[in-house]
C-alpha atoms as a PDB file:
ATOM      1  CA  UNK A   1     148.039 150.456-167.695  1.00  0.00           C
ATOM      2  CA  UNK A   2     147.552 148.791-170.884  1.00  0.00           C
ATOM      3  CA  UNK A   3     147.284 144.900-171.899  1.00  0.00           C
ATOM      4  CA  UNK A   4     150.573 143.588-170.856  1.00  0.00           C
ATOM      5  CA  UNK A   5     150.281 145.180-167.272  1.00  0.00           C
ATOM      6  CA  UNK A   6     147.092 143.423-167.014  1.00  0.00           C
ATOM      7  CA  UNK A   7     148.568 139.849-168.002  1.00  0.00           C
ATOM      8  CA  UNK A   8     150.678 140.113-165.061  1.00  0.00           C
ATOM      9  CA  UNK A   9     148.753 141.113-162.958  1.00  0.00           C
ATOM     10  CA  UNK A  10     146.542 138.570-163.675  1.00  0.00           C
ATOM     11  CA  UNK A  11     149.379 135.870-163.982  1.00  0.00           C
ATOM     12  CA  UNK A  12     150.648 137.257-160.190  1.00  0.00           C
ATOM     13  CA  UNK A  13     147.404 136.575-159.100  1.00  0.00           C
ATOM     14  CA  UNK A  14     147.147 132.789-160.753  1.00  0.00           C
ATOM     15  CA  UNK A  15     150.829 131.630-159.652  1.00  0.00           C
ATOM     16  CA  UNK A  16     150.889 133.585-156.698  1.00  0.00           C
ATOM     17  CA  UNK A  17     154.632 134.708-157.013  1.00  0.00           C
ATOM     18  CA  UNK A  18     156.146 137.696-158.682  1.00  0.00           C
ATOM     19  CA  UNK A  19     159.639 135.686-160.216  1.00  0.00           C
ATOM     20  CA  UNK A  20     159.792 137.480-163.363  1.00  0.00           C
ATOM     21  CA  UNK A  21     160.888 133.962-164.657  1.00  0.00           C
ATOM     22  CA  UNK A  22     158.025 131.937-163.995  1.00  0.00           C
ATOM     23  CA  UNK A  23     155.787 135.448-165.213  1.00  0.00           C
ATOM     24  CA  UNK A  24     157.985 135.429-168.413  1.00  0.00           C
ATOM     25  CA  UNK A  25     156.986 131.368-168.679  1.00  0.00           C
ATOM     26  CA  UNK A  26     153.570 132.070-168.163  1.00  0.00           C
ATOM     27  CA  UNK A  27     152.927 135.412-170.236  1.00  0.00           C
ATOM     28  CA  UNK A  28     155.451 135.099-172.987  1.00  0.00           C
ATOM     29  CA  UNK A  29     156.588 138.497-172.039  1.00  0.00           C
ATOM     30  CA  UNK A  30     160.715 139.197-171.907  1.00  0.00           C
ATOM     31  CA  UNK A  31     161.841 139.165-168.462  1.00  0.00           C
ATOM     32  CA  UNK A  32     163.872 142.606-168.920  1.00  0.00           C
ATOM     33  CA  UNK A  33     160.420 143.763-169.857  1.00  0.00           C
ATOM     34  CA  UNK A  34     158.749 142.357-167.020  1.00  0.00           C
ATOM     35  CA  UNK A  35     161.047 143.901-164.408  1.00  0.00           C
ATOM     36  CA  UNK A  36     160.322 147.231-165.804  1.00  0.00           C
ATOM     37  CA  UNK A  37     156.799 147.039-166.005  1.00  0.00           C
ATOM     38  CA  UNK A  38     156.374 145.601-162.375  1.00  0.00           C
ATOM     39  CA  UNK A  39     158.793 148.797-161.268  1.00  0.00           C
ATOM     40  CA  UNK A  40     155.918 151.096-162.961  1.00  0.00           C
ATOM     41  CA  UNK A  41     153.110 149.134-161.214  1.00  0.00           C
ATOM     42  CA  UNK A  42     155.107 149.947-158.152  1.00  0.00           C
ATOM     43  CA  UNK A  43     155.445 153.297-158.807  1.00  0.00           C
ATOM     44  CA  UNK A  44     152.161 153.774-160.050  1.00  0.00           C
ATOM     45  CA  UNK A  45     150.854 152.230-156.606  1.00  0.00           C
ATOM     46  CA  UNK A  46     149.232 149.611-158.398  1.00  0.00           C
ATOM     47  CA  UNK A  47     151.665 147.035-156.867  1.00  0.00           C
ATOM     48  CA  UNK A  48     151.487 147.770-152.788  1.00  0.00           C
ATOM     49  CA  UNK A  49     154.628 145.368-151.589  1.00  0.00           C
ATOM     50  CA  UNK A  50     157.211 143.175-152.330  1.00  0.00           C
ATOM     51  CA  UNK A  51     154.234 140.458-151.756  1.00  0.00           C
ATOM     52  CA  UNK A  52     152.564 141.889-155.006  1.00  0.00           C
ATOM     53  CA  UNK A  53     149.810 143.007-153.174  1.00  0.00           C
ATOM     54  CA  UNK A  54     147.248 144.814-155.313  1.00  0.00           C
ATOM     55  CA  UNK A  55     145.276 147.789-154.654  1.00  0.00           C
ATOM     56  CA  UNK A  56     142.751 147.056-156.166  1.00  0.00           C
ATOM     57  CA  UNK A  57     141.250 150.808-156.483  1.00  0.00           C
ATOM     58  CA  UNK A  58     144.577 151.485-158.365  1.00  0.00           C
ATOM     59  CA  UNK A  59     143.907 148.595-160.211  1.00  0.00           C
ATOM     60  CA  UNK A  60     140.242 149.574-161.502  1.00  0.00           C
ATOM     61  CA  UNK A  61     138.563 146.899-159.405  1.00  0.00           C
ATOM     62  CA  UNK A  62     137.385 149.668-157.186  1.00  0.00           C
ATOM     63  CA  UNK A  63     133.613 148.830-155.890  1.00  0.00           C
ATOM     64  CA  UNK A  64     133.145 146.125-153.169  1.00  0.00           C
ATOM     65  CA  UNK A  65     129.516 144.508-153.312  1.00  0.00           C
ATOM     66  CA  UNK A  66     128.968 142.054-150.153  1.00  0.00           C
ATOM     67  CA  UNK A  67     126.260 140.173-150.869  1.00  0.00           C
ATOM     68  CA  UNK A  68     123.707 137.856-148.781  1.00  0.00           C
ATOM     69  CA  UNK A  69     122.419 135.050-151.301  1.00  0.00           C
ATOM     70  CA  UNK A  70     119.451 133.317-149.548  1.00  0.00           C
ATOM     71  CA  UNK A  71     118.560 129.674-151.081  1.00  0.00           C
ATOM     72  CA  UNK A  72     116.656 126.687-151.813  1.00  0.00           C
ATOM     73  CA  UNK A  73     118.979 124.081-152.640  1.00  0.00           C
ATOM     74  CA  UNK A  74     118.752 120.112-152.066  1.00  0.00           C
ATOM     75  CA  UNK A  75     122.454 118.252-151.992  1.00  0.00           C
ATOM     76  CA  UNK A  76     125.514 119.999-149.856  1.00  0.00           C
ATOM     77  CA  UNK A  77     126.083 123.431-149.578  1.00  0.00           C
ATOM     78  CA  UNK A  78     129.564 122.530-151.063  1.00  0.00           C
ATOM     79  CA  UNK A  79     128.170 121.462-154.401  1.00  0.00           C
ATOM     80  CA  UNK A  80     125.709 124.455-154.713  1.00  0.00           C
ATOM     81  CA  UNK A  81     128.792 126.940-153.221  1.00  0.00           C
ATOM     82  CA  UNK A  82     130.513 125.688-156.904  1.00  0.00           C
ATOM     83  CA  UNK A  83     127.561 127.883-158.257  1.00  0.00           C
ATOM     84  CA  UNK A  84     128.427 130.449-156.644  1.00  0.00           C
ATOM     85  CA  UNK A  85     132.227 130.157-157.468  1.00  0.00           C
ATOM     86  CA  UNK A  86     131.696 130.133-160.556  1.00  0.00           C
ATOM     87  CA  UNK A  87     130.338 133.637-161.120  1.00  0.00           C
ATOM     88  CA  UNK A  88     133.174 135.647-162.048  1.00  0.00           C
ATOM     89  CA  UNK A  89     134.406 138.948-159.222  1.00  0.00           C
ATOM     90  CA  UNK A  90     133.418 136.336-156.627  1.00  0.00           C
ATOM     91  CA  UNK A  91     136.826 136.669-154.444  1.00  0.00           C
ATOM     92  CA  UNK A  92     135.131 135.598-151.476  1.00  0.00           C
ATOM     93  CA  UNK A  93     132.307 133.202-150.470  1.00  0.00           C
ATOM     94  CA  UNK A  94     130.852 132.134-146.818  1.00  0.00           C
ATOM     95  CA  UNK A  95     128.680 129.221-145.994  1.00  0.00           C
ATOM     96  CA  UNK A  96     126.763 130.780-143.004  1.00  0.00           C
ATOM     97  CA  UNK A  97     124.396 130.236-140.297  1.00  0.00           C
ATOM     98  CA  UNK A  98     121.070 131.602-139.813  1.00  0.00           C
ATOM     99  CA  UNK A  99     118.858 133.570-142.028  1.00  0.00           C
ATOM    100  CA  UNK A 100     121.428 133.916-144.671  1.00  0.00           C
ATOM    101  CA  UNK A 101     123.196 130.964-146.965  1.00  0.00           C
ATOM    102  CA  UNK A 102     125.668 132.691-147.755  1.00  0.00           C
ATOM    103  CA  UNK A 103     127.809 135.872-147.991  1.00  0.00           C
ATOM    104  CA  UNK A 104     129.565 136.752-151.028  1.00  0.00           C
ATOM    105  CA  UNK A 105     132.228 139.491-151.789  1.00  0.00           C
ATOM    106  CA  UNK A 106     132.874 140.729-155.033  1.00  0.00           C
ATOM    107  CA  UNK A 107     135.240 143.476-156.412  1.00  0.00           C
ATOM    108  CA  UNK A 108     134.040 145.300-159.636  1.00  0.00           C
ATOM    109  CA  UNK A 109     134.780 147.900-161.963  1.00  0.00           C
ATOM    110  CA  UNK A 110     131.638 149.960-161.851  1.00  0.00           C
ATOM    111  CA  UNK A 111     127.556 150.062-162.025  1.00  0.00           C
ATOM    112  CA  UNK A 112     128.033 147.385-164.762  1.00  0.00           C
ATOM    113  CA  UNK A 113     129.472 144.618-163.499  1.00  0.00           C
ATOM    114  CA  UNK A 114     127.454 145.223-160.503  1.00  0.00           C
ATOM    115  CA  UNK A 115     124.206 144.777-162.575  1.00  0.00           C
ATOM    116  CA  UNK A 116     125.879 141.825-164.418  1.00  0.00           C
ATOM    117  CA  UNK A 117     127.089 139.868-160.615  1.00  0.00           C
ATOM    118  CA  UNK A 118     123.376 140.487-159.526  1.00  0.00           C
ATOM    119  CA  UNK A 119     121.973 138.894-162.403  1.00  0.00           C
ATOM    120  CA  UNK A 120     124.600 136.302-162.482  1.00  0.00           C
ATOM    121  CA  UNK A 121     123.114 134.958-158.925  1.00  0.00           C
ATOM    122  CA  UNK A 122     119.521 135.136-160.482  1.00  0.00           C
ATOM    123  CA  UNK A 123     120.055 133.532-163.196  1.00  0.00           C
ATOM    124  CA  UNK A 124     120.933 130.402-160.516  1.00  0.00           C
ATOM    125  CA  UNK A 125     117.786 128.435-160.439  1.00  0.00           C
ATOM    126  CA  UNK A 126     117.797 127.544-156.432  1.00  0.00           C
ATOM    127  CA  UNK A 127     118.716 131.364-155.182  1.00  0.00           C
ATOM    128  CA  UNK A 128     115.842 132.880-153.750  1.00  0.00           C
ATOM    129  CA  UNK A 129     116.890 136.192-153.672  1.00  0.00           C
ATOM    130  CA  UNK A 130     119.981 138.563-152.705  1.00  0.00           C
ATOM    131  CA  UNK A 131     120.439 141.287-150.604  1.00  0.00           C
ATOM    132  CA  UNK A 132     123.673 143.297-151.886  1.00  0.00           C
ATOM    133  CA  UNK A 133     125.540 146.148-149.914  1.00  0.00           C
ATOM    134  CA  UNK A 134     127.355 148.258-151.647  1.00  0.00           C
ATOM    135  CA  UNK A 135     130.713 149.204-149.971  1.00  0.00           C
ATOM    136  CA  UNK A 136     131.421 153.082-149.388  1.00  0.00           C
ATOM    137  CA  UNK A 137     135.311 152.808-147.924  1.00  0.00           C
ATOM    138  CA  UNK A 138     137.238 149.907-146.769  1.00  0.00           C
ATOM    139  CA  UNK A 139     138.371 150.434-143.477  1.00  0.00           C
ATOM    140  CA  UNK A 140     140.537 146.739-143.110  1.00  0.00           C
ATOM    141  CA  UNK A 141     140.743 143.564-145.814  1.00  0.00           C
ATOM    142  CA  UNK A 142     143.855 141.632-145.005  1.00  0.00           C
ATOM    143  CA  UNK A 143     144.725 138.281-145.738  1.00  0.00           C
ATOM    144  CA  UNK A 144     147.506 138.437-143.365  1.00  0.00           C
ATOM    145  CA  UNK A 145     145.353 137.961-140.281  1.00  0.00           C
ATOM    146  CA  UNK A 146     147.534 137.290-137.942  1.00  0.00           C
ATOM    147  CA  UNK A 147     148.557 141.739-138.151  1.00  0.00           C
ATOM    148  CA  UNK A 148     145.055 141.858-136.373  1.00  0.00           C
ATOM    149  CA  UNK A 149     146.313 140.084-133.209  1.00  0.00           C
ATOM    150  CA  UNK A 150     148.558 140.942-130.515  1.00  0.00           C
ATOM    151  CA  UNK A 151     151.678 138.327-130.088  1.00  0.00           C
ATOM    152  CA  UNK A 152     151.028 137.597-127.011  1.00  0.00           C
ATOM    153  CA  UNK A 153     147.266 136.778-127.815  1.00  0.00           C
ATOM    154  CA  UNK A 154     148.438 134.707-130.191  1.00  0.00           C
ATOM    155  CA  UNK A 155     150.953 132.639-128.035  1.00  0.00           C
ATOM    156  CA  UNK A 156     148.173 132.274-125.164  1.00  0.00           C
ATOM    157  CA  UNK A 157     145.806 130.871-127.385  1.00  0.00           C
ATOM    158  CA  UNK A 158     147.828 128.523-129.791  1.00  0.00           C
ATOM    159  CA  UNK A 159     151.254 127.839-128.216  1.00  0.00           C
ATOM    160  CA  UNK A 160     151.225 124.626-126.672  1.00  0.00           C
ATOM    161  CA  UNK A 161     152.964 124.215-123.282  1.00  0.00           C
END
């Protein structure tokens, strides 16, 4: 995977849509050469689906860090959640209850960035401390959650009558 394949990648991810048009409009790269290149992320397993789903292993975005992020913060959790945002790997953030602020997911590329994330959230003046748990193997992360439900689950509890 060199440069280019990492452009669209990256450009799949921003525009959310794989039209080798709108890529080619966004990257400068040929369209004949973008329909080649996504066929070798295919291949390669990089690209999962016709949804341009990642794996992100394949990728090189292989280590999951969840991380708790305990706080002192005055104003709306919204405005200090930007904070948080703003550290880059963040994919996910959670505004929770109880002992915990929040919960954070990142996906990294190794003992690095790890080190670099953790230092990111110290380096915010009203975060107390974190407590970060390093993933060993993914068992489920869809963001197609309605695959986790039956169809008749979902029609009891969201089909009106």
């Amino acid at each position: 995977m060199d440069e280019r394949d990492v452009t669209l990648l990256k450009a799949i991810s921003d525009l959310e849509t794989g039209s080798p048009e709108k890529l080619h409009e966004e990257t400068g790269i040929p369209v004949s050469t973008i329909h080649y290149r996504l066929n070798n992320l295919r291949d390669a397993g990089v690209i999962e689906n016709d949804l341009y789903d990642i794996d992100l292993e394949a990728f090189g975005l292989g280590v999951t860090v969840v991380v708790e992020v305990f706080a002192d913060y005055t104003g709306s959790y919204a405005d200090f959640g930007e904070k948080i945002l703003a550290i880059e790997g963040v994919t996910q953030a959670y505004f929770t209850m109880g002992e915990t602020d929040f919960i954070v997911v990142a996906h990294l590329t190794g003992r690095e960035m790890v080190e670099r994330l953790i230092s990111d959230f110290e380096s915010i003046e009203e975060v107390d401390r974190t407590n970060s748990t390093f993933v060993i193997s993914t068992l489920r992360d869809s963001h197609r959650v309605l695959q986790s439900y039956s169809l008749d689950t979902l029609v009891e509890e969201l089909a009106e009558e």
